[in-house]
N, C-alpha and C. Protein backbone atom coordinates (compact mmCIF):
# COMPACT_ATOMS: atom_id res chain seq x y z
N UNK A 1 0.85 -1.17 0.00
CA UNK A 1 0.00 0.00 0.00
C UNK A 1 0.90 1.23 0.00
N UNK A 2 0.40 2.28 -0.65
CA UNK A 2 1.43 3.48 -0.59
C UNK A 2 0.99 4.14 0.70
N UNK A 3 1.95 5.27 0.63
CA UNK A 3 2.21 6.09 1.55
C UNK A 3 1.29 6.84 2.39
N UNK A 4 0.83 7.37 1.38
CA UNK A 4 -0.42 8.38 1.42
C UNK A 4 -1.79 7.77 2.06
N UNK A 5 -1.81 6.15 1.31
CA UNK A 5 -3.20 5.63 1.72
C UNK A 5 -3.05 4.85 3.29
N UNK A 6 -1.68 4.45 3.44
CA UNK A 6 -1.70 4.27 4.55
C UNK A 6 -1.90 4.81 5.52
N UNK A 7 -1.74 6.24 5.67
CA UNK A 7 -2.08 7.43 6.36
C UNK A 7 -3.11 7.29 6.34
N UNK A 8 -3.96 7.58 5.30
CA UNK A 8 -5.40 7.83 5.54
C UNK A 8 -6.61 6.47 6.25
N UNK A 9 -5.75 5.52 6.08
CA UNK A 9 -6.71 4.56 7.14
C UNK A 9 -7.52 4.66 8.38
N UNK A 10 -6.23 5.41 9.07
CA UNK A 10 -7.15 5.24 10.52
C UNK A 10 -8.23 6.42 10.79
N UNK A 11 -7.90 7.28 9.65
CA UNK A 11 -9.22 8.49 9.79
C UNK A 11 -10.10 7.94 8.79
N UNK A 12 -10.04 6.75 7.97
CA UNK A 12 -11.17 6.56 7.24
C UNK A 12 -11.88 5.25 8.22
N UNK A 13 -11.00 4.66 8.59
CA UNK A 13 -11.80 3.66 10.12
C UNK A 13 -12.68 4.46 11.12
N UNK A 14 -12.07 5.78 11.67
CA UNK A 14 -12.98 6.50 12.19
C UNK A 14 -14.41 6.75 11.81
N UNK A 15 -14.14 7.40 10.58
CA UNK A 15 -15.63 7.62 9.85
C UNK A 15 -16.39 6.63 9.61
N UNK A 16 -15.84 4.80 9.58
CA UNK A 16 -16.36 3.88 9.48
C UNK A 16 -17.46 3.58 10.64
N UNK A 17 -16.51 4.02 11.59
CA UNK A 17 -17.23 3.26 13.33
C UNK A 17 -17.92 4.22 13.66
N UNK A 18 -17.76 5.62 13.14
CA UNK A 18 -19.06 6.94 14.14
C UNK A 18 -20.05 6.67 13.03
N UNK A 19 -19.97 6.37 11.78
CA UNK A 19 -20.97 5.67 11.20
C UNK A 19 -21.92 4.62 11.22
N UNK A 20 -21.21 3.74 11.87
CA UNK A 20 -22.13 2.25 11.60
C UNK A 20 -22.42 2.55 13.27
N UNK A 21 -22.14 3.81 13.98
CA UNK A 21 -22.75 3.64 15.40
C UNK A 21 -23.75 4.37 14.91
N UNK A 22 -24.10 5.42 14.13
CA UNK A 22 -25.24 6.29 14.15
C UNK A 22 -25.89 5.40 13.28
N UNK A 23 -25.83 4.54 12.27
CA UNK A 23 -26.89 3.58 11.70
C UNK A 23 -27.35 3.19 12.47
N UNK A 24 -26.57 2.28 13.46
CA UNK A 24 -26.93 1.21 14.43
C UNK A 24 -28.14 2.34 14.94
N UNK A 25 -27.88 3.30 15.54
CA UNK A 25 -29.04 4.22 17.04
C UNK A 25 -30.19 4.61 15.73
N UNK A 26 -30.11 4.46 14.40
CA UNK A 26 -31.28 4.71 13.62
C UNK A 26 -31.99 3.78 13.69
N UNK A 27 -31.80 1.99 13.02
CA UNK A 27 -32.19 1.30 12.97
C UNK A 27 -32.87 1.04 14.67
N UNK A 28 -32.34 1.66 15.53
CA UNK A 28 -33.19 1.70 16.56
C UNK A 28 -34.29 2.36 16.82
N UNK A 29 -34.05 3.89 16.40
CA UNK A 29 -35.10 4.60 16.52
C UNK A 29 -36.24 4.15 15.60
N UNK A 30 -36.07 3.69 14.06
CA UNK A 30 -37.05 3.69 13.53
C UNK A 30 -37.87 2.44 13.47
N UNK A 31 -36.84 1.35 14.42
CA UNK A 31 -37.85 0.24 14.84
C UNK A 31 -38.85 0.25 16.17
N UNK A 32 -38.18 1.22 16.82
CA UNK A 32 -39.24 1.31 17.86
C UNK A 32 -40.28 2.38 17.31
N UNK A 33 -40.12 3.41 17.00
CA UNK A 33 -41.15 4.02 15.92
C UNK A 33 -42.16 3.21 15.19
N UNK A 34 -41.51 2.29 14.25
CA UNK A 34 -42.80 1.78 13.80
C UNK A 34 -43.52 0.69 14.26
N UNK A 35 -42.97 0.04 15.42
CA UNK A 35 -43.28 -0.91 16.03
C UNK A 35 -44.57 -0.38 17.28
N UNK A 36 -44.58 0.85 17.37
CA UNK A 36 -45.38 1.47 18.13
C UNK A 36 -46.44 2.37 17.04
N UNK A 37 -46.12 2.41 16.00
CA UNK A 37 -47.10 2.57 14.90
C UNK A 37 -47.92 1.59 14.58
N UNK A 38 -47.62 0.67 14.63
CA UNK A 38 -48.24 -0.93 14.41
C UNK A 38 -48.83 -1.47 15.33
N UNK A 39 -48.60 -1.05 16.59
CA UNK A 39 -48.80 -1.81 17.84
C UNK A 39 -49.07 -0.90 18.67
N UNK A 40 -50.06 0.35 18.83
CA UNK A 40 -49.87 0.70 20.03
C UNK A 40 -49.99 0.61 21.60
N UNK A 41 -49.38 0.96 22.78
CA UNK A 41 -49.34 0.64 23.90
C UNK A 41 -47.80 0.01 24.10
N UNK A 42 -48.16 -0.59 25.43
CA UNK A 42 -46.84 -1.15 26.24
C UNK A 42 -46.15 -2.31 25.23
N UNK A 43 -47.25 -3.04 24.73
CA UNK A 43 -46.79 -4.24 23.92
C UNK A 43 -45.89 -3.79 22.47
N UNK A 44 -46.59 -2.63 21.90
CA UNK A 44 -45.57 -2.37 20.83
C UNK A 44 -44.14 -1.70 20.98
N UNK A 45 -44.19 -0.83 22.75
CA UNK A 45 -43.30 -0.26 22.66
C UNK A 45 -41.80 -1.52 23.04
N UNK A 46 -42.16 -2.06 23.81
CA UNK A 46 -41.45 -3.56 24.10
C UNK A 46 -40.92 -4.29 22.92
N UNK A 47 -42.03 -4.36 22.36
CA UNK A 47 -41.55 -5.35 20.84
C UNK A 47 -40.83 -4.11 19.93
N UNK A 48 -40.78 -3.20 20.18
CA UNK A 48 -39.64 -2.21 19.25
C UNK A 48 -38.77 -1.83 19.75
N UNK A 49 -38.12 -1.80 21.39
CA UNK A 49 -37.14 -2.01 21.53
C UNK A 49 -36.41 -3.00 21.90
N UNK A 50 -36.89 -4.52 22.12
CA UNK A 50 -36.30 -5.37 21.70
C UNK A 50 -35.37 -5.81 20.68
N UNK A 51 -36.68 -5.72 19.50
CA UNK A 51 -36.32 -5.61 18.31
C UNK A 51 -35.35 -4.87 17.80
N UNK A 52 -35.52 -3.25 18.07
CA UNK A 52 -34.47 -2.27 17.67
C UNK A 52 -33.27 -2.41 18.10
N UNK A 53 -33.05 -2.61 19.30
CA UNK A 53 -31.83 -3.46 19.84
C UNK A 53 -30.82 -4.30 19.04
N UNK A 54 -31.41 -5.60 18.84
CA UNK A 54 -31.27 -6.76 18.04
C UNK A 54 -30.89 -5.92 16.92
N UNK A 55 -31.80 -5.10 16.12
CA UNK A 55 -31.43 -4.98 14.92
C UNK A 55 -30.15 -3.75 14.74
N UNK A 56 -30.45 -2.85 15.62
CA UNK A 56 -29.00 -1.92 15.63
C UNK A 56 -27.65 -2.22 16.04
N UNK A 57 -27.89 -3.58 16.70
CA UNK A 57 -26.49 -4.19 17.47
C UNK A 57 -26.29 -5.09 16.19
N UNK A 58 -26.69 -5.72 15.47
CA UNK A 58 -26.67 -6.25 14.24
C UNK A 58 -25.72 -5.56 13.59
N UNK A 59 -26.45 -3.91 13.29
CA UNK A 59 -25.53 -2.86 11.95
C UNK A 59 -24.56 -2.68 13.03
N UNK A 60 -24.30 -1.96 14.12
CA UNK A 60 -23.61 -1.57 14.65
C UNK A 60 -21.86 -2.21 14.78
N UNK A 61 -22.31 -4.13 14.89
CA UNK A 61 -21.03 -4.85 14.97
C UNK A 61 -20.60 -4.82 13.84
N UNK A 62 -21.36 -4.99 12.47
CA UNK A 62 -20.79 -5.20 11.07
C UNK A 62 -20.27 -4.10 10.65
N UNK A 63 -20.52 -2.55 11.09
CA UNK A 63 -19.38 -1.68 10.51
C UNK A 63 -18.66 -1.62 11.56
N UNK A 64 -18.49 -2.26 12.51
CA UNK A 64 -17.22 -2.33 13.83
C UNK A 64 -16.37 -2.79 13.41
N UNK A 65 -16.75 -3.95 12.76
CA UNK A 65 -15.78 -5.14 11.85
C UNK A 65 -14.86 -4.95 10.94
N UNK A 66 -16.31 -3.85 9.97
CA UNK A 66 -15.81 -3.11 8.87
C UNK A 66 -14.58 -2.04 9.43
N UNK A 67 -14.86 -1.20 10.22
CA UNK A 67 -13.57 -0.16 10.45
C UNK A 67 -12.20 -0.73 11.23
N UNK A 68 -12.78 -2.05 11.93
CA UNK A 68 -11.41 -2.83 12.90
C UNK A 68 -10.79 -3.07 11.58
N UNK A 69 -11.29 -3.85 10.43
CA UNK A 69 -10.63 -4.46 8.98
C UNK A 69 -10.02 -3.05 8.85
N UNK A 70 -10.44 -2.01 8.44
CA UNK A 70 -9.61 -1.04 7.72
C UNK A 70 -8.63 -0.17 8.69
N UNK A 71 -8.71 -0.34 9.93
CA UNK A 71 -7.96 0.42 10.84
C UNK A 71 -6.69 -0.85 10.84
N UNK A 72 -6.86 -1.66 10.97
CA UNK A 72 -5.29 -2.71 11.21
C UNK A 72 -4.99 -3.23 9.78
N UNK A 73 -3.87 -2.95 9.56
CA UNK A 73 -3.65 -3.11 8.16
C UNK A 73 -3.28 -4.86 7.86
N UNK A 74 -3.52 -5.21 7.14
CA UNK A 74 -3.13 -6.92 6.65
C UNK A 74 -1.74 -7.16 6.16
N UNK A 75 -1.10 -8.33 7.78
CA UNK A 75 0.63 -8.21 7.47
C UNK A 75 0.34 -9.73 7.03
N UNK A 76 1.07 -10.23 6.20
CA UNK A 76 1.06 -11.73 5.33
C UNK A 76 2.15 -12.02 6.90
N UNK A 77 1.93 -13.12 7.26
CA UNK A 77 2.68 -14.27 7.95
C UNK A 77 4.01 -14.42 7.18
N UNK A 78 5.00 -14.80 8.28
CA UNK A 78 6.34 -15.26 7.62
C UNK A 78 6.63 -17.24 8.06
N UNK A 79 6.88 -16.70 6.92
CA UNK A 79 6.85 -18.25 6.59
C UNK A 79 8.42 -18.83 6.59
N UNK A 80 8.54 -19.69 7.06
CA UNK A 80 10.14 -20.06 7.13
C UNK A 80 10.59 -21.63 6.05
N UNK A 81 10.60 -21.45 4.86
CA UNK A 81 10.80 -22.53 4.43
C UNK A 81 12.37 -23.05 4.95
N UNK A 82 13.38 -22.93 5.50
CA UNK A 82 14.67 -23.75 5.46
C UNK A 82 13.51 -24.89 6.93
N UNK A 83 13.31 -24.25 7.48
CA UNK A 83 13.07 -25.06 8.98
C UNK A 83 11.84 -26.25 8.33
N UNK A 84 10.85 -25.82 7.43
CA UNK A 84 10.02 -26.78 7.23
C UNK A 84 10.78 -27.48 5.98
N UNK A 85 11.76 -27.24 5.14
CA UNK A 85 12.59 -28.39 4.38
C UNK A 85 13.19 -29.36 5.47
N UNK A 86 13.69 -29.24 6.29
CA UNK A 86 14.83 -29.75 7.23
C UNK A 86 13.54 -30.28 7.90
N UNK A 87 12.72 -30.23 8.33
CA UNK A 87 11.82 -31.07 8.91
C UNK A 87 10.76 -32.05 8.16
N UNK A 88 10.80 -31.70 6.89
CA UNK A 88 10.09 -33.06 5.98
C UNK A 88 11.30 -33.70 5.65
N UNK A 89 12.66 -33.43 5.53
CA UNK A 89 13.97 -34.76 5.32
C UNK A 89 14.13 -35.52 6.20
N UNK A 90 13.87 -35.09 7.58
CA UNK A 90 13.98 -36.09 8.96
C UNK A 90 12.74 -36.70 9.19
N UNK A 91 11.82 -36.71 9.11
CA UNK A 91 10.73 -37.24 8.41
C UNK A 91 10.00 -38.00 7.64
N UNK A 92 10.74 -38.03 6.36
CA UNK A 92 10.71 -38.50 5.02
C UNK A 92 10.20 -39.95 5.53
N UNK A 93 10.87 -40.55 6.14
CA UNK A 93 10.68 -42.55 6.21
C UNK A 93 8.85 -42.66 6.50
N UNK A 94 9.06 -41.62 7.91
CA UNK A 94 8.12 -42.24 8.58
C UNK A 94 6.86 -41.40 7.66
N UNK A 95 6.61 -40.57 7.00
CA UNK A 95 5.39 -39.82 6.43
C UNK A 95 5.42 -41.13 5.09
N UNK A 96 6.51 -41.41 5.12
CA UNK A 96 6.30 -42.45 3.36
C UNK A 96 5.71 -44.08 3.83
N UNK A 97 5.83 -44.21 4.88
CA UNK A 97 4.83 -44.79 5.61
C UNK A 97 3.68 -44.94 6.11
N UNK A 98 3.68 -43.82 6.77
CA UNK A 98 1.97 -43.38 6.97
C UNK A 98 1.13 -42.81 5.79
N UNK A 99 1.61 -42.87 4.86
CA UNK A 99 0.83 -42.26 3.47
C UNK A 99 0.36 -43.98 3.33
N UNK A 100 1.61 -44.91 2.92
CA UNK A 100 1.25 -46.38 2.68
C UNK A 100 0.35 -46.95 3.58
N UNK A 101 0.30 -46.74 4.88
CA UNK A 101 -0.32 -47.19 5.67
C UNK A 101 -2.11 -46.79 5.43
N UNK A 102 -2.22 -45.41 5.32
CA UNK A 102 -3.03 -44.46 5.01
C UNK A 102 -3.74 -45.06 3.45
N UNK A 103 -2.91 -45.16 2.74
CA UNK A 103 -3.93 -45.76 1.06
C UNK A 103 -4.31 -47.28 1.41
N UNK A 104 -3.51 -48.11 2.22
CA UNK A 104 -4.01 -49.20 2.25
C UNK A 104 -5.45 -49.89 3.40
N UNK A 105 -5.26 -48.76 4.24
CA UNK A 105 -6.99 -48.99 5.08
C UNK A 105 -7.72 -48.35 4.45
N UNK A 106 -7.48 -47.21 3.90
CA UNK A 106 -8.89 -46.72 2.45
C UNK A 106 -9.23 -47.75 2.20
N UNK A 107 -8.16 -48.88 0.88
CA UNK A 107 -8.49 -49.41 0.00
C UNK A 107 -9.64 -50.68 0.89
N UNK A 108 -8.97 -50.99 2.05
CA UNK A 108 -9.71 -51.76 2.49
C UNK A 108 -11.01 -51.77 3.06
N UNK A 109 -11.16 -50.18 3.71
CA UNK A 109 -12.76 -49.84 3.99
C UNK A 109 -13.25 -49.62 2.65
N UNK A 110 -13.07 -49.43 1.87
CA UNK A 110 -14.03 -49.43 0.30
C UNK A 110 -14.60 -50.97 0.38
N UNK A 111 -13.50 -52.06 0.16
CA UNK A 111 -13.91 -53.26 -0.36
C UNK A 111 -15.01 -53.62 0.53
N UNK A 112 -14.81 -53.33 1.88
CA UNK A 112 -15.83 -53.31 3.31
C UNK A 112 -17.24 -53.02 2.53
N UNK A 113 -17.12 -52.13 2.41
CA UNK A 113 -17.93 -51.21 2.06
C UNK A 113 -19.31 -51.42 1.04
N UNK A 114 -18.21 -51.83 -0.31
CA UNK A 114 -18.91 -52.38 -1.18
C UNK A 114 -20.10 -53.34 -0.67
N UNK A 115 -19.92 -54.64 -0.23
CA UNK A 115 -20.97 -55.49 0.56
C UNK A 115 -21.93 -54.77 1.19
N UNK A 116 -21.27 -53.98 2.20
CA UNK A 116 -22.06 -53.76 4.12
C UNK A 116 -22.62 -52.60 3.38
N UNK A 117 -22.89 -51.78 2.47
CA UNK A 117 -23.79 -50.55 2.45
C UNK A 117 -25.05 -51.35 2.00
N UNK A 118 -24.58 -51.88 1.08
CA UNK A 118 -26.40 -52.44 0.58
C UNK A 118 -27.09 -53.87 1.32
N UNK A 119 -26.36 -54.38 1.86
CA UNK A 119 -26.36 -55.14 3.02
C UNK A 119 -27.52 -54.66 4.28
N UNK A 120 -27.36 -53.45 4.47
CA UNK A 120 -27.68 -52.28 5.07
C UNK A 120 -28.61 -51.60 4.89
N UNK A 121 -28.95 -51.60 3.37
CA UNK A 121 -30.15 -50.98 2.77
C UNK A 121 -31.17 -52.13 2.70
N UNK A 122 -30.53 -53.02 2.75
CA UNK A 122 -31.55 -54.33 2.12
C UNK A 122 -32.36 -54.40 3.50
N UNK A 123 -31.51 -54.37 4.74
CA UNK A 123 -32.03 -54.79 6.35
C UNK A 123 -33.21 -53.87 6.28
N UNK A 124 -32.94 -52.33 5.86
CA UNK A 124 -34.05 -51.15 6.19
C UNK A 124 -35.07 -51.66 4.84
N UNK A 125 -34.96 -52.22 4.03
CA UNK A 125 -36.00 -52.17 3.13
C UNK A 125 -37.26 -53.48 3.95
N UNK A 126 -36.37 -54.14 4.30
CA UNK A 126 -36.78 -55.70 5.28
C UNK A 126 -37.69 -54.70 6.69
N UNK A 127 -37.07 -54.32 7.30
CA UNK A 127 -37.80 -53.47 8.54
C UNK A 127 -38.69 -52.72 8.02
N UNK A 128 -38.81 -52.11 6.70
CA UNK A 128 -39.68 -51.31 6.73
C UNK A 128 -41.02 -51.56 5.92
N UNK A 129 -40.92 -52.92 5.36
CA UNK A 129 -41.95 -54.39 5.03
C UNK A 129 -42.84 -54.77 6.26
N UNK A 130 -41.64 -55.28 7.13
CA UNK A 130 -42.50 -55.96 8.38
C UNK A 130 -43.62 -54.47 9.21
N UNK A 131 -43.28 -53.23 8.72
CA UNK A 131 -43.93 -52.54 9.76
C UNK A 131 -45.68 -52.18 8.50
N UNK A 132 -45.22 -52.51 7.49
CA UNK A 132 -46.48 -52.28 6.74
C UNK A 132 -47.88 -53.07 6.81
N UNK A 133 -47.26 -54.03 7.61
CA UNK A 133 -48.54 -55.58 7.90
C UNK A 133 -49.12 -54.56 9.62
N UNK A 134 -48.46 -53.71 10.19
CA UNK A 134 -49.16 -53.51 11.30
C UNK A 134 -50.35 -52.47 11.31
N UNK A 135 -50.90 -52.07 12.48
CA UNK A 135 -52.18 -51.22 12.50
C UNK A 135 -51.92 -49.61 11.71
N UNK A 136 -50.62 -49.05 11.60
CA UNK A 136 -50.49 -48.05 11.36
C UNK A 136 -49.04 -48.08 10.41
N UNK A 137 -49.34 -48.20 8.88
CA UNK A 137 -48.22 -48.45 7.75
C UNK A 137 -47.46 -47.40 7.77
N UNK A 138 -46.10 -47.52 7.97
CA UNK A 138 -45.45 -46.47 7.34
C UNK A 138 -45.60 -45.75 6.05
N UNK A 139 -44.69 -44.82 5.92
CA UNK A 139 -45.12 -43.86 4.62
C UNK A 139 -43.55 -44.21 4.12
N UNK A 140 -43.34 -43.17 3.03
CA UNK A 140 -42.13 -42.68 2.14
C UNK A 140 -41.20 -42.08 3.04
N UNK A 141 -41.64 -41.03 3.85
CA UNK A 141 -40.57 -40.40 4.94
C UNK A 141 -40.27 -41.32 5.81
N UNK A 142 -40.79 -42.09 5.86
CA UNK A 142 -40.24 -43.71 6.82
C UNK A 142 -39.38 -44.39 6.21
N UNK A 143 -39.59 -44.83 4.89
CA UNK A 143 -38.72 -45.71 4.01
C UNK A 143 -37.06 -45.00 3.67
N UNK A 144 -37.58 -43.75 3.47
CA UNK A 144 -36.46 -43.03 3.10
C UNK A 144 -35.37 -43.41 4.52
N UNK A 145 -36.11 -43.59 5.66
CA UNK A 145 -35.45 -42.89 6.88
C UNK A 145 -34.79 -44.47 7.04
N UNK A 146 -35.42 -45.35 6.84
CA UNK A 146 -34.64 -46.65 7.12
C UNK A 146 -33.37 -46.98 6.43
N UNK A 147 -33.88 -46.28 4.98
CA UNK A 147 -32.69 -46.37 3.98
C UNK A 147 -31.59 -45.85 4.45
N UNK A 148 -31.66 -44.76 4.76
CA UNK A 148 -30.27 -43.77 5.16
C UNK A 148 -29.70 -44.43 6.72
N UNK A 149 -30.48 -45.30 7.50
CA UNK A 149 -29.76 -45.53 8.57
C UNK A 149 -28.88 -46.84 8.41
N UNK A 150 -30.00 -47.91 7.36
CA UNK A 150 -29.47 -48.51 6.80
C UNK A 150 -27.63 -48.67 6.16
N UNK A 151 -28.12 -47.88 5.60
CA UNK A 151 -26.74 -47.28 4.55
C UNK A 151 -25.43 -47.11 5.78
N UNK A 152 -25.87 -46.08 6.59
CA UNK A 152 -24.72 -45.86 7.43
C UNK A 152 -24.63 -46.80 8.27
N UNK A 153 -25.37 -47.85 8.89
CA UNK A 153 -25.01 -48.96 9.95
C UNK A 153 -24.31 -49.97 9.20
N UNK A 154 -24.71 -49.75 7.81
CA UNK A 154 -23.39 -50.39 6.47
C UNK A 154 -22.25 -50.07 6.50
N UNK A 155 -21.91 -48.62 7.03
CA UNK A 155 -20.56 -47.79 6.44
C UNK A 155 -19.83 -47.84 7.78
N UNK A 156 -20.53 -48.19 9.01
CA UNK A 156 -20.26 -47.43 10.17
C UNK A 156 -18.74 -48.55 10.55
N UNK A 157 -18.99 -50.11 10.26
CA UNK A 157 -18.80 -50.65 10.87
C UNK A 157 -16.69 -50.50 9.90
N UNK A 158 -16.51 -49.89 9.17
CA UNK A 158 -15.35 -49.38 8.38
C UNK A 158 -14.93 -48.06 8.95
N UNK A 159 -15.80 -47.56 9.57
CA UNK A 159 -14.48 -46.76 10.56
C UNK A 159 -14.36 -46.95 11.76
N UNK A 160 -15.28 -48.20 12.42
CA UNK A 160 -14.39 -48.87 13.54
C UNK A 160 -13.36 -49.34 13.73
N UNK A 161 -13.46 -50.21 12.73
CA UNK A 161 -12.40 -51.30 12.64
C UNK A 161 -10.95 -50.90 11.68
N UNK A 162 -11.15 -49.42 11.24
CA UNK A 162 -9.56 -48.88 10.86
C UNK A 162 -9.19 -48.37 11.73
N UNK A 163 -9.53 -48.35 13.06
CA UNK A 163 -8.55 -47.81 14.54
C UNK A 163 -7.83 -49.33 14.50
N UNK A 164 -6.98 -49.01 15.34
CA UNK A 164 -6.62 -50.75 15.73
C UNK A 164 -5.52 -51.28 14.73
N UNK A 165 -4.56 -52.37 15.25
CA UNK A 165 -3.87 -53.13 14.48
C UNK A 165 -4.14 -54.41 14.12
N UNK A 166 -5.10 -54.53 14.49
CA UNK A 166 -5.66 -55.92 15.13
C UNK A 166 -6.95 -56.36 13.74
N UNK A 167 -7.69 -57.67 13.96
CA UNK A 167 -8.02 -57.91 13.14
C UNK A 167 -9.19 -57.46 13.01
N UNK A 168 -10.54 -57.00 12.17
CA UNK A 168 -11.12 -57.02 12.78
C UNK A 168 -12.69 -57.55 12.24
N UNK A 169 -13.79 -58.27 13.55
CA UNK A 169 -14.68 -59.01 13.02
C UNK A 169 -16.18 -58.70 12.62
N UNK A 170 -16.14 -57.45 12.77
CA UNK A 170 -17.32 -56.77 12.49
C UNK A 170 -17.61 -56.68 10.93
């Protein structure tokens, strides 16, 4: 940013925040105004400054935001690449490991997977048969609902069993 505009920030943040404070005390006044136009008595005057409240603390934070953004200027982070090279070379074995380790329980909750989802759907299509013979049949928002629990009591049992080293029988 140049010179000049950097200067002018913190007096244009100013004008930001005595601004979005006098919106904010409008949106107050003219909600309790018309809320007592609409409503007169105790009940409208209540429900318009509630309301006006709510709604001027609303404008009020968003040009707060707005002038905090333009009053502190945006410094980019420093970034240290020698320290993060030198720390992925000492590294290297064990991340080229856990990547292998990492593609090969994917591959294996997929194959899981394949079976136990529709496995899963088939159980909820089965549960949601037996409930149609009773006094009160399910609908579509029922079927749907078996399906989807279905599905996931299919999927669920593949991210249990990738904790662990062990075998596993689910």
């Amino acid at each position: 940013m140049t010179e000049p505009a950097a200067a002018a920030r913190p007096a244009l943040a100013r004008v930001v925040l005595v601004s979005a404070l006098a919106a904010g005390v409008a949106v107050f006044v003219a909600s309790v105004m018309a809320s007592v136009h609409k409503t007169p008595g105790i009940g409208g005057l209540m429900t318009g400054i509630f309301a006006g409240l709510f709604g001027g603390l609303l404008v009020a934070v968003g040009g707060a935001w707005l002038g905090m953004r333009l009053a502190v200027p945006d410094v980019p982070p420093v970034i240290d690449t020698a320290l993060g090279d030198r720390l992925a070379a000492g590294l290297g074995d064990v991340l080229g490991e856990l990547e292998a380790t990492r593609v090969d329980l994917y591959a294996q909750a997929i194959a899981r997977a394949r079976w136990r989802v529709p496995l899963g759907i088939a159980g909820g299509v089965v549960f949601w048969l037996m409930h149609q013979f009773g006094g009160d049949p399910d609908g579509v928002f029922e079927l749907l609902m078996y399906l989807g629990m279905g599905g996931m009591g299919g999927a669920l049992p593949r991210l249990i069993c990738s904790r662990g080293g062990g075998r596993c029988l689910i």
